[in-house]
N, C-alpha and C. Protein backbone atom coordinates (compact mmCIF):
# COMPACT_ATOMS: atom_id res chain seq x y z
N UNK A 1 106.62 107.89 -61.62
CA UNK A 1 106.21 107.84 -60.23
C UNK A 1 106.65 106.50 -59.65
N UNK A 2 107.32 106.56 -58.73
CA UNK A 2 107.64 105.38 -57.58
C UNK A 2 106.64 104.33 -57.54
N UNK A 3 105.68 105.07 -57.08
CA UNK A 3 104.07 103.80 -56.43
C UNK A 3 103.76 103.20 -57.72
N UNK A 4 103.43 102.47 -57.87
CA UNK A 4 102.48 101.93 -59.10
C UNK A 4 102.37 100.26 -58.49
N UNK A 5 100.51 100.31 -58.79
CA UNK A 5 100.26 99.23 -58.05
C UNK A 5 99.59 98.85 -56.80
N UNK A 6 99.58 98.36 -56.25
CA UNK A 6 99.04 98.38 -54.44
C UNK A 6 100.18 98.39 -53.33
N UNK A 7 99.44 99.62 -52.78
CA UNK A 7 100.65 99.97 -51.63
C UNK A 7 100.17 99.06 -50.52
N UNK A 8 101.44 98.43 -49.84
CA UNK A 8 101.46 97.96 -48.84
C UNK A 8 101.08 99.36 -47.50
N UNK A 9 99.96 98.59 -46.62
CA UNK A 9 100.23 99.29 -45.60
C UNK A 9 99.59 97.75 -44.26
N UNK A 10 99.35 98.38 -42.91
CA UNK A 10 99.35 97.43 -42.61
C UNK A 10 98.22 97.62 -41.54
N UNK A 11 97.49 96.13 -40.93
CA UNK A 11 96.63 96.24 -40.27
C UNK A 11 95.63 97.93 -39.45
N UNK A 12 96.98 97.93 -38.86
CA UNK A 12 96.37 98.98 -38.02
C UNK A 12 96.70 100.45 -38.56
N UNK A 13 96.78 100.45 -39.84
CA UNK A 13 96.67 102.01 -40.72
C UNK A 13 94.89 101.39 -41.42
N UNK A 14 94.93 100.92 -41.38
CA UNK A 14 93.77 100.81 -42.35
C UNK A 14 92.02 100.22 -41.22
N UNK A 15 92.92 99.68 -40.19
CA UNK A 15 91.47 99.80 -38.87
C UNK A 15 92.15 99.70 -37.67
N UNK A 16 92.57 101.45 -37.51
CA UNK A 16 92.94 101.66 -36.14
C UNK A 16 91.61 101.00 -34.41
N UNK A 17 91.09 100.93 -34.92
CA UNK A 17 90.16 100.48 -33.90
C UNK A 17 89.66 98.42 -34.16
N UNK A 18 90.34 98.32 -34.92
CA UNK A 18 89.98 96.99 -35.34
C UNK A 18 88.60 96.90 -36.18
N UNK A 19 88.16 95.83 -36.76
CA UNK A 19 87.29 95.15 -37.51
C UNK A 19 86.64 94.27 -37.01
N UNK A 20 85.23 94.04 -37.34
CA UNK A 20 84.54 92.32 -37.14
C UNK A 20 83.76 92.08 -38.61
N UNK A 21 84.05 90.94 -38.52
CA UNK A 21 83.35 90.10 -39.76
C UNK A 21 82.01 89.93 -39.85
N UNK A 22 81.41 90.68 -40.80
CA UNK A 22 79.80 90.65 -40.65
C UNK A 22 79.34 89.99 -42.36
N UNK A 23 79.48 89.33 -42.79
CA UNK A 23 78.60 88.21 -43.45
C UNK A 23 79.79 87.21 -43.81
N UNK A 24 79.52 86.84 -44.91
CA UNK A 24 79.92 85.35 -45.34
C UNK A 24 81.24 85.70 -46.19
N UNK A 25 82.42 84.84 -46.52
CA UNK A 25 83.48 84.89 -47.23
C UNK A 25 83.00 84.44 -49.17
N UNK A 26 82.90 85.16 -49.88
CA UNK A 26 82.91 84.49 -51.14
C UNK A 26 83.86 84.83 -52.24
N UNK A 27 83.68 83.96 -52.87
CA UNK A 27 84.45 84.22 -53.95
C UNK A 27 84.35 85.23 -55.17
N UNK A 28 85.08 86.23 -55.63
CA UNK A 28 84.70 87.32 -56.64
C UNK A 28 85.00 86.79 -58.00
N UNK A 29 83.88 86.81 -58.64
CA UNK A 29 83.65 86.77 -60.05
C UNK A 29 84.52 87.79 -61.05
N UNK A 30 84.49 87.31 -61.82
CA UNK A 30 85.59 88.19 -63.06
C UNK A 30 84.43 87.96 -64.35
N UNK A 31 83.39 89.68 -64.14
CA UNK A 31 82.40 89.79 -64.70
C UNK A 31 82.58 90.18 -66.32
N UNK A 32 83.90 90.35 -66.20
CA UNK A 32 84.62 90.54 -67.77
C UNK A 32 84.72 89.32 -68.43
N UNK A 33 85.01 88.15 -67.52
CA UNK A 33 85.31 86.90 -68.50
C UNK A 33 84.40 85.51 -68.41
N UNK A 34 83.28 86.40 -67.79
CA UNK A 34 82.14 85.33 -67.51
C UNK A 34 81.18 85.92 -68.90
N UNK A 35 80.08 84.96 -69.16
CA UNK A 35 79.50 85.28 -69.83
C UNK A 35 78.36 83.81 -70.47
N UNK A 36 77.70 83.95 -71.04
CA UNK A 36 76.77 83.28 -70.96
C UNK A 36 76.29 81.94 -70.26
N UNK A 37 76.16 82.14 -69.17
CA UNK A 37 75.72 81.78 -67.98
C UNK A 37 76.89 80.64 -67.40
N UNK A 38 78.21 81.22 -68.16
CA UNK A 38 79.19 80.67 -67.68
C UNK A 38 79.88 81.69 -67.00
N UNK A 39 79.89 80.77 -65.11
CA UNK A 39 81.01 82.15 -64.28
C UNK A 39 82.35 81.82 -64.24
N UNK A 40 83.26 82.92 -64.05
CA UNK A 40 84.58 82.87 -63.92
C UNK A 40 85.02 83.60 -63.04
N UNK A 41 85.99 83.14 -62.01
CA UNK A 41 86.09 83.50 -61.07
C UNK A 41 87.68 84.13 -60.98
N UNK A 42 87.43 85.59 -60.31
CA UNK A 42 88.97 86.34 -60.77
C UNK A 42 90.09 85.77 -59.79
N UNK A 43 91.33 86.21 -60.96
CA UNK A 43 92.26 85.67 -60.48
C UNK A 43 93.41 86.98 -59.93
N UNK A 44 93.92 87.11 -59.37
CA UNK A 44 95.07 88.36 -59.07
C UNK A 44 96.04 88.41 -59.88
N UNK A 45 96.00 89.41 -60.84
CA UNK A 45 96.68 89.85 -62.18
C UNK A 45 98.63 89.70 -61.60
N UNK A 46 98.64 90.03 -60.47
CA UNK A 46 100.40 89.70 -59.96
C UNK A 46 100.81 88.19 -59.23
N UNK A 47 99.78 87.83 -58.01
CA UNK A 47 100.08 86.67 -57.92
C UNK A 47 99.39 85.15 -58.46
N UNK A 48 98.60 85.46 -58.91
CA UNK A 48 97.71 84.68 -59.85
C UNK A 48 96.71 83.63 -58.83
N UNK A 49 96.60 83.90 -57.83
CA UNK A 49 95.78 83.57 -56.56
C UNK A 49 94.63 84.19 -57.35
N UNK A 50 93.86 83.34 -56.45
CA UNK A 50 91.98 83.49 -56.52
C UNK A 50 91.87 84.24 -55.53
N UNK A 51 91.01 84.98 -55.54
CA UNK A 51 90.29 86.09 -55.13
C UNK A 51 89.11 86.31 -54.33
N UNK A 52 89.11 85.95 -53.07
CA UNK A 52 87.77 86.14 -52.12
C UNK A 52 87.68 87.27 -51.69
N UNK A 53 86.16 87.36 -51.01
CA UNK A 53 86.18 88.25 -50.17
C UNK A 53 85.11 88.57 -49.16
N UNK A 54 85.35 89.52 -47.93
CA UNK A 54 84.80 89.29 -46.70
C UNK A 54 84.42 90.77 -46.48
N UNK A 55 82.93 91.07 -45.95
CA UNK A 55 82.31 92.40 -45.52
C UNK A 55 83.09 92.24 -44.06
N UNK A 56 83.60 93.38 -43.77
CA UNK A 56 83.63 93.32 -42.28
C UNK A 56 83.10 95.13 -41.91
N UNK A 57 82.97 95.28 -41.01
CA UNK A 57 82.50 96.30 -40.04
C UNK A 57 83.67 97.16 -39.50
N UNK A 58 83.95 98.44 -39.33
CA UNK A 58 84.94 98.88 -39.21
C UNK A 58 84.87 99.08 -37.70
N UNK A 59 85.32 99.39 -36.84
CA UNK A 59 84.97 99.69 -34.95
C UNK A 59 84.87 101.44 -35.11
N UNK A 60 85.61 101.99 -36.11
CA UNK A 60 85.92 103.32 -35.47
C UNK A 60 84.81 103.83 -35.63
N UNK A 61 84.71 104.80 -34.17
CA UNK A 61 83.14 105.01 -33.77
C UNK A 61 83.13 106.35 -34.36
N UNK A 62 84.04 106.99 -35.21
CA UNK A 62 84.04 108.50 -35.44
C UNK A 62 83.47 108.37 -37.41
N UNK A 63 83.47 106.93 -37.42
CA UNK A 63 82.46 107.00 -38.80
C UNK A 63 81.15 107.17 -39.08
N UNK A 64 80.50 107.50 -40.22
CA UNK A 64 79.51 107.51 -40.42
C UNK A 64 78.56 105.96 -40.50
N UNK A 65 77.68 105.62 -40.50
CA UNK A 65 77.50 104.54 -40.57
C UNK A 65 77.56 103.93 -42.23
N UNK A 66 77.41 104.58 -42.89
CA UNK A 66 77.19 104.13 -44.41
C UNK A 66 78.68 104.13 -44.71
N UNK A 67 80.02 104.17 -43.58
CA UNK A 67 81.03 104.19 -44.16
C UNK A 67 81.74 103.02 -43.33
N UNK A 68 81.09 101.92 -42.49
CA UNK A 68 81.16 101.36 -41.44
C UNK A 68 81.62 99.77 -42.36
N UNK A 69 80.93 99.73 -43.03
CA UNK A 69 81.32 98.34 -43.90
C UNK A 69 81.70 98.18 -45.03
N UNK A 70 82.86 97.71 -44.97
CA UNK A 70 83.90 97.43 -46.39
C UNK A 70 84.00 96.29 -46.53
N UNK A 71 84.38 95.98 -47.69
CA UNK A 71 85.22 94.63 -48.30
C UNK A 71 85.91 94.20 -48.27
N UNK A 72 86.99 93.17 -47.65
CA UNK A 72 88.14 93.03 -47.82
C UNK A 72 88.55 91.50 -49.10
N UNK A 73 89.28 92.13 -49.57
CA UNK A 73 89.46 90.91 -50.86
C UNK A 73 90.97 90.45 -50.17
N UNK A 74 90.34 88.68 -50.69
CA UNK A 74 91.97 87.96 -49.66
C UNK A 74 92.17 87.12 -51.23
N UNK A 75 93.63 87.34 -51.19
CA UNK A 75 94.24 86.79 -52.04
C UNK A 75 94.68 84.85 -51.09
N UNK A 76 93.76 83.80 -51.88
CA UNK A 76 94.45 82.78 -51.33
C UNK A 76 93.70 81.55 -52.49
N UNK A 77 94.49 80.35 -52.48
CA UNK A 77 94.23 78.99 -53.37
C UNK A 77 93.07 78.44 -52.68
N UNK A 78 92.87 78.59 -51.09
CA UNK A 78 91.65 77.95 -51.04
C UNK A 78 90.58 79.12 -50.19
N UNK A 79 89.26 78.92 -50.23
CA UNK A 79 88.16 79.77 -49.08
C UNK A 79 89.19 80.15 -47.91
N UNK A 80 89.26 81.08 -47.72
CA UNK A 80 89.60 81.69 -46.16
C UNK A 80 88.51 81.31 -45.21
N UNK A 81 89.05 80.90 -43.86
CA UNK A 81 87.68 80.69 -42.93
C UNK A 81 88.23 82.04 -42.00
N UNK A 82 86.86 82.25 -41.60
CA UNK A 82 86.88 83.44 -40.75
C UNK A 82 86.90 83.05 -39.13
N UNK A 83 87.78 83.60 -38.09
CA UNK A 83 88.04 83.05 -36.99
C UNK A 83 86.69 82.52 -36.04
N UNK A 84 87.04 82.01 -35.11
CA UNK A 84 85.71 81.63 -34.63
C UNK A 84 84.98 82.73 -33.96
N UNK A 85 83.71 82.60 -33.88
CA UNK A 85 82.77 83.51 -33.06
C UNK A 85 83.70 83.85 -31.60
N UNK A 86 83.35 85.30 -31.30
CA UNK A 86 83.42 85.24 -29.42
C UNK A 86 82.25 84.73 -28.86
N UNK A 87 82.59 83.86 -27.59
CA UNK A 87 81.03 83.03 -27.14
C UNK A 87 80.44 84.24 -26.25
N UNK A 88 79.14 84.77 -26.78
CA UNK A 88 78.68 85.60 -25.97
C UNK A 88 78.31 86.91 -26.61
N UNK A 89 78.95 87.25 -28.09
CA UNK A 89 79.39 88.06 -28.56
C UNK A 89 78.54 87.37 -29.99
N UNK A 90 77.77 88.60 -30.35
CA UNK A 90 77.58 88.91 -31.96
C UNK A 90 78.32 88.94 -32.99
N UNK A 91 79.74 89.38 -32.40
CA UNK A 91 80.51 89.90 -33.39
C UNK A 91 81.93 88.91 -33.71
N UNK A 92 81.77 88.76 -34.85
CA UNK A 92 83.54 88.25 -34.94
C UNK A 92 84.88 89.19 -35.04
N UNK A 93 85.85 89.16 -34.05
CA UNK A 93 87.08 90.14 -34.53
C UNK A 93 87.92 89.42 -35.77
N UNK A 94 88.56 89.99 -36.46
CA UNK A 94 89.43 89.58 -37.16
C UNK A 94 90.22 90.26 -37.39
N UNK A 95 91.81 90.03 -37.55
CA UNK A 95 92.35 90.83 -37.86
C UNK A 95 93.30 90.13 -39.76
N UNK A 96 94.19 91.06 -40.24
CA UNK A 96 94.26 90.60 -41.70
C UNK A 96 95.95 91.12 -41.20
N UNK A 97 96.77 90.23 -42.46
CA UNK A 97 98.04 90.18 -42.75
C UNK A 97 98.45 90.49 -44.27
N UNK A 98 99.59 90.89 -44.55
CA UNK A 98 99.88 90.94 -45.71
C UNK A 98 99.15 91.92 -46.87
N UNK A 99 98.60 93.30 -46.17
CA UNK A 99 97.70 94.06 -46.72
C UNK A 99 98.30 94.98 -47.54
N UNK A 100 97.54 95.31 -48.59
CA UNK A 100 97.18 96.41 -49.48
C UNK A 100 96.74 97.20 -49.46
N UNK A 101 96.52 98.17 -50.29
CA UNK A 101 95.46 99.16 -50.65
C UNK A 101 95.62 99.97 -52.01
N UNK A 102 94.52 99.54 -53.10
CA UNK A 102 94.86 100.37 -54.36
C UNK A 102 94.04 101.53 -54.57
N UNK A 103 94.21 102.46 -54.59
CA UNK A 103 93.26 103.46 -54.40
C UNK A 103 92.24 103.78 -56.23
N UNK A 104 91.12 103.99 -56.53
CA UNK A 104 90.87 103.89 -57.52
C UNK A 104 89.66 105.34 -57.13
N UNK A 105 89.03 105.76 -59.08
CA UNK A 105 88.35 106.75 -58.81
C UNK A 105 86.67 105.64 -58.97
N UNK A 106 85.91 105.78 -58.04
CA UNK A 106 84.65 105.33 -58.03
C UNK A 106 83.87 105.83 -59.45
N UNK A 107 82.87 105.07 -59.55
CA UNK A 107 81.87 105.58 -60.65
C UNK A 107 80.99 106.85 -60.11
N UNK A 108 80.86 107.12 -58.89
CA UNK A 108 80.62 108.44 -58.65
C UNK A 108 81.51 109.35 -58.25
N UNK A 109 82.75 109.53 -58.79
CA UNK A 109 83.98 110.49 -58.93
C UNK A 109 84.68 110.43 -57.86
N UNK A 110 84.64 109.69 -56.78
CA UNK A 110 85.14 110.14 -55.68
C UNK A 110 86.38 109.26 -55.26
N UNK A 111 87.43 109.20 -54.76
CA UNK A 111 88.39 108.34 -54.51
C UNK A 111 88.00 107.48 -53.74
N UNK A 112 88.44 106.12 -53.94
CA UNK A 112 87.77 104.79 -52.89
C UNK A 112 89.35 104.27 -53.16
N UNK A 113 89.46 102.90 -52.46
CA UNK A 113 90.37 102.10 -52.52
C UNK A 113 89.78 100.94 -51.87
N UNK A 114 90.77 99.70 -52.86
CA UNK A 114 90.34 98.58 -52.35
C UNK A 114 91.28 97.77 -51.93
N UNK A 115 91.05 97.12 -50.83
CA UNK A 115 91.99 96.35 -49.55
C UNK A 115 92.14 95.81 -49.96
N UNK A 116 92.92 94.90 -50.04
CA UNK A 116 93.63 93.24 -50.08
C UNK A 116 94.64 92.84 -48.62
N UNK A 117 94.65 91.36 -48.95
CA UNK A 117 94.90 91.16 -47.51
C UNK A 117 95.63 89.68 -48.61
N UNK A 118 96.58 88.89 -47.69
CA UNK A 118 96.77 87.40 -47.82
C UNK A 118 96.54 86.48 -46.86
N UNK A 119 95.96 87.04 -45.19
CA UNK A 119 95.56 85.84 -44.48
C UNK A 119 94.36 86.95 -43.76
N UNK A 120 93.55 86.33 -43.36
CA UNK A 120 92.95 86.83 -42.30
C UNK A 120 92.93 85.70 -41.22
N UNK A 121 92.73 86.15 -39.88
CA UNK A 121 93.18 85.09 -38.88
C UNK A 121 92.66 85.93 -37.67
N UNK A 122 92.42 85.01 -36.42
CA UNK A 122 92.04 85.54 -35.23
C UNK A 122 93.46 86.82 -34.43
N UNK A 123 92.79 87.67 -34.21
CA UNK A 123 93.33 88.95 -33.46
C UNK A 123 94.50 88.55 -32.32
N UNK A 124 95.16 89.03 -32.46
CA UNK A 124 96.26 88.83 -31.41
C UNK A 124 95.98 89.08 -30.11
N UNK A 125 95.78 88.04 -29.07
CA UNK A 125 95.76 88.44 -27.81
C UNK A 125 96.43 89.37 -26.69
N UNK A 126 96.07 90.64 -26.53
CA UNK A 126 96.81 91.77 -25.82
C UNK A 126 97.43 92.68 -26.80
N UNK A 127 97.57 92.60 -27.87
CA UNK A 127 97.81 93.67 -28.81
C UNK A 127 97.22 94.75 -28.99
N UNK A 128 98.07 95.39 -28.57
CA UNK A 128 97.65 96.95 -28.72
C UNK A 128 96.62 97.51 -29.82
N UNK A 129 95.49 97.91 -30.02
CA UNK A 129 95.11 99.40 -30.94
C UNK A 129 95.04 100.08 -31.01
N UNK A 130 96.12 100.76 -31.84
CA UNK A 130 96.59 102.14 -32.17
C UNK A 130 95.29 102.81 -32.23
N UNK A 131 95.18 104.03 -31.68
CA UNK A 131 94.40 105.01 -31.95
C UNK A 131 94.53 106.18 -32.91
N UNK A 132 93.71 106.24 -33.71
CA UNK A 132 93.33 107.29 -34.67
C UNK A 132 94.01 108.81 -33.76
N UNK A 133 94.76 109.57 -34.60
CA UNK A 133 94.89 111.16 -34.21
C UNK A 133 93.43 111.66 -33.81
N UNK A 134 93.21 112.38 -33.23
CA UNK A 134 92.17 113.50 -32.87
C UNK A 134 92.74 114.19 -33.63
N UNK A 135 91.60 115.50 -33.24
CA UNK A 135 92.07 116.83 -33.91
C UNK A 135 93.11 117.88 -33.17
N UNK A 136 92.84 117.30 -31.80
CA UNK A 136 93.80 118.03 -30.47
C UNK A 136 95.33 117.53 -31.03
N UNK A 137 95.18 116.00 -30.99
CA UNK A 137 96.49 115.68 -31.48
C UNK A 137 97.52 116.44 -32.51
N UNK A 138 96.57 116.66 -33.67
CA UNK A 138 97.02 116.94 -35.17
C UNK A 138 97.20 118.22 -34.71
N UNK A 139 96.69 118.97 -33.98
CA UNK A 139 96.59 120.52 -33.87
C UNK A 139 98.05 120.67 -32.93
N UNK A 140 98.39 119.63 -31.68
CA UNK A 140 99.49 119.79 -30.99
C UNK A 140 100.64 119.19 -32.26
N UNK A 141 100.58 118.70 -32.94
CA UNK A 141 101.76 118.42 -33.62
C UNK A 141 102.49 119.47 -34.38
């Protein structure tokens, strides 16, 4: 098979409606090579970067809510900071560069995948978001 690995795809396949950052950036543990009350913190098996990562909130309003917040893991040498607040606004936008996606089978059978990114950074001013197909769409195609 061709694929093997994490497929590149890019911002706006993976949050046609955009994202906001809803808690804190940390760093992911490598629960395989930690161990008595010593932590170790994972490293990315291809580029050998450390490994953070950031909950964000998805916008698209056609989700469920229990499907609304994901993870995004950023491959980088130091903490990623997350862009600044909008003044006025609850929410942080962010948008991500240099993305992934490895698709894996969950411990409850079901297909998941997990993002990777190499920058996250404030949203491009006036940039378009692509909109998700409808069903009208898919049905006229």
């Amino acid at each position: 098979m061709a694929l093997q690995g994490p497929i590149p795809v890019t911002f706006e396949q993976v949050f046609p409606h955009g994202c906001y950052v809803v808690g804190e950036v940390e760093q992911v543990k490598d629960f395989d090579a930690s161990s008595n009350g010593r932590t170790v913190y994972a490293k990315d098996r291809i580029t050998g970067q450390l490994v953070w990562q950031v909950p964000v909130m998805d916008a698209d309003p056609a989700l469920k809510a229990s499907q609304k917040t994901v993870a995004v893991k950023i491959l980088s040498p130091v903490q990623p900071v997350p862009p600044p607040p909008v003044p006025g606004s609850p929410f942080t936008p962010v948008e991500f560069d240099g993305m992934s996606v490895t698709p894996y089978v969950s411990q409850a059978g079901r297909l998941a995948y997990s993002i990777r990114a190499t920058v996250m950074r404030t949203p491009r001013v006036g940039a378009p978001v692509k909109q998700a197909p409808t069903g009208k769409d898919v049905a006229a195609a």
